[in-house]
Protein backbone atom coordinates (compact mmCIF):
# COMPACT_ATOMS: atom_id res chain seq x y z
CA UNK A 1 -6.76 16.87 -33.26
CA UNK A 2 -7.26 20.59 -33.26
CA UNK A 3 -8.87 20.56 -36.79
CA UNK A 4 -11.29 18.20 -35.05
CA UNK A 5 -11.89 20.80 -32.14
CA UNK A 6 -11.95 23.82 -34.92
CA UNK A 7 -14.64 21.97 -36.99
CA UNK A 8 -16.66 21.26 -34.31
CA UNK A 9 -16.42 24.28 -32.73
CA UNK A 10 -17.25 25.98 -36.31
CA UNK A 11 -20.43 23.61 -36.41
CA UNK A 12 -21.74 24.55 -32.66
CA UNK A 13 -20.80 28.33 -33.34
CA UNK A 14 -23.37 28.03 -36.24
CA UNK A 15 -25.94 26.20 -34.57
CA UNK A 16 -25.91 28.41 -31.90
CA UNK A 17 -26.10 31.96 -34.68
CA UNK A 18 -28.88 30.14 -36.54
CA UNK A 19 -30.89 29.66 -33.07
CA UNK A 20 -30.05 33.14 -32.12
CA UNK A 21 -31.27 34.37 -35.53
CA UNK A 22 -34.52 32.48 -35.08
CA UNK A 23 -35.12 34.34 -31.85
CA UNK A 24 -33.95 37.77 -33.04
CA UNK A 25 -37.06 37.35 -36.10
CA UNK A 26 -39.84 35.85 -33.69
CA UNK A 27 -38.23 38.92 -31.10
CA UNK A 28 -39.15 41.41 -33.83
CA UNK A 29 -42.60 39.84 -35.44
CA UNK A 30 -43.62 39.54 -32.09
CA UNK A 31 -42.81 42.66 -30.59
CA UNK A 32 -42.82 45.17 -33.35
CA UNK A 33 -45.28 43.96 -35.94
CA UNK A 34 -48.04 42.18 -33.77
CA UNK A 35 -48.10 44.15 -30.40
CA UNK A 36 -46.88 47.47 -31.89
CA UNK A 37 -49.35 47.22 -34.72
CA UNK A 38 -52.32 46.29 -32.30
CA UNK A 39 -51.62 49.76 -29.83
CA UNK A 40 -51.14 52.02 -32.98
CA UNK A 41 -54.01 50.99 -34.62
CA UNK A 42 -56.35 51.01 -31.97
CA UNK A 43 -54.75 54.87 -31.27
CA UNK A 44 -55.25 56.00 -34.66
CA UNK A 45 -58.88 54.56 -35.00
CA UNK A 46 -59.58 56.47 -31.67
CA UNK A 47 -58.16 59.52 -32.87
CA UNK A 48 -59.16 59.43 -36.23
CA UNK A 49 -63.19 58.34 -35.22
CA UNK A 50 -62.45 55.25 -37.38
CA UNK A 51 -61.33 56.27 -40.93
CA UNK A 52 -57.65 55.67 -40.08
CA UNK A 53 -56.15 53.30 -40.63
CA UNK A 54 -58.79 51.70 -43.68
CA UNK A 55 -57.22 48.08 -42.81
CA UNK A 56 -58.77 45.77 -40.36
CA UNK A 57 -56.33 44.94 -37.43
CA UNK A 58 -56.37 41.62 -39.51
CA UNK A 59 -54.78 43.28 -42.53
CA UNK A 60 -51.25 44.57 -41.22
CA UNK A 61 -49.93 42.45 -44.79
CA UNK A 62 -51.80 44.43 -47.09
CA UNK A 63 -50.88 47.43 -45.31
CA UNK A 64 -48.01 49.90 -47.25
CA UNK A 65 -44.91 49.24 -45.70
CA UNK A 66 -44.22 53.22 -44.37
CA UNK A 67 -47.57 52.99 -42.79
CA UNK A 68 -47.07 49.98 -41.31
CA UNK A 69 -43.94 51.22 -39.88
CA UNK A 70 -45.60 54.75 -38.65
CA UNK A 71 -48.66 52.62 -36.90
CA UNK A 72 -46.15 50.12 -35.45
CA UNK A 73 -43.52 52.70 -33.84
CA UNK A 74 -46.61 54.88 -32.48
CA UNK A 75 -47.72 51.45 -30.69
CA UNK A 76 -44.29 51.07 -29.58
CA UNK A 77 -43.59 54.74 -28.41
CA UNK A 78 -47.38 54.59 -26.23
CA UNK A 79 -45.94 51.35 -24.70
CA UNK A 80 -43.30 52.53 -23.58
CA UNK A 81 -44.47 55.67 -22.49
CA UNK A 82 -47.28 54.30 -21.06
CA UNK A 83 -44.82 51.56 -18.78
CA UNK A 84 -42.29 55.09 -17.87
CA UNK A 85 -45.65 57.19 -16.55
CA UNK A 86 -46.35 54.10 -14.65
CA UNK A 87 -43.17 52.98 -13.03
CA UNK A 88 -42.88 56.93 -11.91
CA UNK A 89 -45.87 56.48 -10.26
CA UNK A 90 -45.94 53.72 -8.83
């Protein structure tokens, strides 16, 4: 009887971290790569009068990786700092 409880137990536990996994990608894809890319690219093509970044906001793939990254955590960072200023405010 208790294997029966440990093996279902195991079973839901793994369901459940397979669900949770799921969530933590579409979390981060979401978040980080689609939102964050969107802000930092649309900041460095203000800044930069259009030459940076030379991908379309279509082309995050083709994109290096460490630029990708540096575009994405700027759109993050204005985000957030954008939502602080705000809440101070308001």
């Amino acid at each position: 009887m208790t294997e029966l409880f440990e093996g279902l137990f195991y079973t839901v536990a793994r369901v459940i971290l397979g669900i949770l996994r799921l969530l933590h990608f579409l979390a981060w894809h979401i978040g980080v790569s689609t939102i964050g890319w969107s802000i930092g690219w649309y900041f460095y093509r203000t800044i930069s009068i259009g030459f940076f970044p030379g991908e379309s906001l279509d082309d995050e793939e083709s994109c290096h990786w460490f630029k990708a990254l540096v575009i994405e955590l700027t759109g993050l960072v204005i985000l957030i700092s954008v939502i602080r200023v705000l809440s101070s405010v308001l």
